[in-house]
Structures are given as C-alpha cells and as structure tokens.
Protein backbone atom coordinates (compact mmCIF):
# COMPACT_ATOMS: atom_id res chain seq x y z
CA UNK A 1 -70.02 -6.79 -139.09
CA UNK A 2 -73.39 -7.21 -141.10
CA UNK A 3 -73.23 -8.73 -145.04
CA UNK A 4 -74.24 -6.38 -147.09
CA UNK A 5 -76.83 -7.95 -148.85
CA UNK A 6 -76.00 -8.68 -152.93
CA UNK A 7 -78.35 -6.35 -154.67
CA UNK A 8 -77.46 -3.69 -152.36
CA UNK A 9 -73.28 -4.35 -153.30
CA UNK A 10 -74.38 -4.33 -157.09
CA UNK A 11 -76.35 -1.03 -156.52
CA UNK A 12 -73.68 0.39 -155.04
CA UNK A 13 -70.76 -0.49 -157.47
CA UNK A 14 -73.45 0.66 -160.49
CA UNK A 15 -71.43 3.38 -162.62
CA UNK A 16 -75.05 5.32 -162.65
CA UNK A 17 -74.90 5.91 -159.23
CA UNK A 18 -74.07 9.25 -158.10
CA UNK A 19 -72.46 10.78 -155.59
CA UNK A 20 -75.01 13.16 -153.20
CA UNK A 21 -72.65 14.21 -150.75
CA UNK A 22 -69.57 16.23 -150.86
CA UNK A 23 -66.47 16.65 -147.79
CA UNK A 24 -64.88 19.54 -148.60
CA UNK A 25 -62.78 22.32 -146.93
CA UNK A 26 -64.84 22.42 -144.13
CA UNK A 27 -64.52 18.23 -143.47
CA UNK A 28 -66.30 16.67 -141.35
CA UNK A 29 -69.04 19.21 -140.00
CA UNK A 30 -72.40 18.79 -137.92
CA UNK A 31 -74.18 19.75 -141.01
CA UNK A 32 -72.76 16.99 -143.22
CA UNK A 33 -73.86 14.68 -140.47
CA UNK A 34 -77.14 15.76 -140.60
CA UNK A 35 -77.44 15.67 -144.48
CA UNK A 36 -75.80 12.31 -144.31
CA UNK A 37 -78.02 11.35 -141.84
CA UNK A 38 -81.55 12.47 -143.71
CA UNK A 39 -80.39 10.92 -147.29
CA UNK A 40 -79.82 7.38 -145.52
CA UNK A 41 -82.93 7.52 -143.93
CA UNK A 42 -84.92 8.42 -147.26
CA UNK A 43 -83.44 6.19 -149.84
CA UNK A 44 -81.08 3.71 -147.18
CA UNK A 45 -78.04 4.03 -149.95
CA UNK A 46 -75.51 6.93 -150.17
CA UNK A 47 -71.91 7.51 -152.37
CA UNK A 48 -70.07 10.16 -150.38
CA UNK A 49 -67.10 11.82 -152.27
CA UNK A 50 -63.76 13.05 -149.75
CA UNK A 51 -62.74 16.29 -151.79
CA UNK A 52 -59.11 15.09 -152.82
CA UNK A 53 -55.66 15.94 -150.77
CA UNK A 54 -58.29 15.96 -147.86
CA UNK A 55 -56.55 13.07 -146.25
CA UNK A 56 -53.39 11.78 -147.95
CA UNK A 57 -52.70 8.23 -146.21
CA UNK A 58 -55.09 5.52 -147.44
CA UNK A 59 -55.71 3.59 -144.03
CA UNK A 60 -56.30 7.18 -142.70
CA UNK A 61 -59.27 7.49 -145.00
CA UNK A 62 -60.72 4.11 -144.79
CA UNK A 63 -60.49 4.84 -140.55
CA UNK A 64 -62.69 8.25 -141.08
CA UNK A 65 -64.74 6.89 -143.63
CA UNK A 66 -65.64 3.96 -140.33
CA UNK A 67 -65.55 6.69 -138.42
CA UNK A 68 -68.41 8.02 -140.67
CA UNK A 69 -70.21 5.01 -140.46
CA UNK A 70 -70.06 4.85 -136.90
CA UNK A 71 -71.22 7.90 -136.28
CA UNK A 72 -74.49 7.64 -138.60
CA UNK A 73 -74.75 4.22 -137.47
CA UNK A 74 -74.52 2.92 -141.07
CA UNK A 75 -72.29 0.27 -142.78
CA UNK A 76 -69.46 0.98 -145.07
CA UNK A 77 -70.40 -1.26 -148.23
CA UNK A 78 -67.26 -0.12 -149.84
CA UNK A 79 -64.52 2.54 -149.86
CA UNK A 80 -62.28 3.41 -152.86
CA UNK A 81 -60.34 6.41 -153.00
CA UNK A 82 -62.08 9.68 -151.85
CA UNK A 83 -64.98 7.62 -152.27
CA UNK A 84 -67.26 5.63 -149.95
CA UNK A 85 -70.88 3.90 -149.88
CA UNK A 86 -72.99 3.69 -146.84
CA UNK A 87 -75.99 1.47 -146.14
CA UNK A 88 -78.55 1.72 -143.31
CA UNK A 89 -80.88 -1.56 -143.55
C-alpha cells in the first residue's frame, strides 16, 4: 500500500471539499467508471458519495469502495460511511 502523502490526507478530510460523484440506484455502472476515471485524471483527488441503504454492512462497503479503487487503479485515502476519497499520484 502507498502513504498517502500529508497534504493530500488534509485535502481530503477539508469540510470544503465536495463530493463530484454520486452511486445511486443504478450502482456501480461502466459510466461511473468512466466519470470516475476522467475526474482523477484531471484534478488526481475525488470524494465519491454511496447513495445510502445501498450497501448495509460496513466491511461490505469498505470491500467495494477497494474494489473501486482497484478498478480505477487509485488509492482509497479514506472511507467513512457512504463516503470515500480516491487519489491517483
């Protein structure tokens, strides 16, 4: 696993920022993929919100939130509720 590096960690836990992408009804499609994809690759730092009752079980989140990750080939800087941060250095 990479360290996230500090000012990255402090960006991310800043109350300012927002979150750009949604999972809704439709989960985990190609298209949020893609979108996920293109906003990591323009500003490397993205908050993505899990519309709640989505996934009930915490460790079940925090597995498709890696999942996420994986897939983007991003790191998780942090997950909290329906929420998670991704960085691609």
């Amino acid at each position: 696993m990479t360290d996230v590096p500090t000012h990255i960690r402090k960006m991310a836990h800043d109350r300012e920022f927002k979150v750009t992408i949604r999972i809704g009804r439709s989960g985990l499609s190609d298209a949020m993929y893609e979108e996920l994809d293109a906003q990591l690759s323009s500003r490397k730092v993205v908050k993505v919100k899990m519309n709640k009752g989505l996934i009930e079980e915490r460790a079940d989140r925090k597995a498709v939130f890696q999942e996420i990750a994986d897939r983007v080939n991003a790191i998780l800087v942090d997950a909290r509720g329906n929420v998670a941060i991704y960085w691609r250095s």
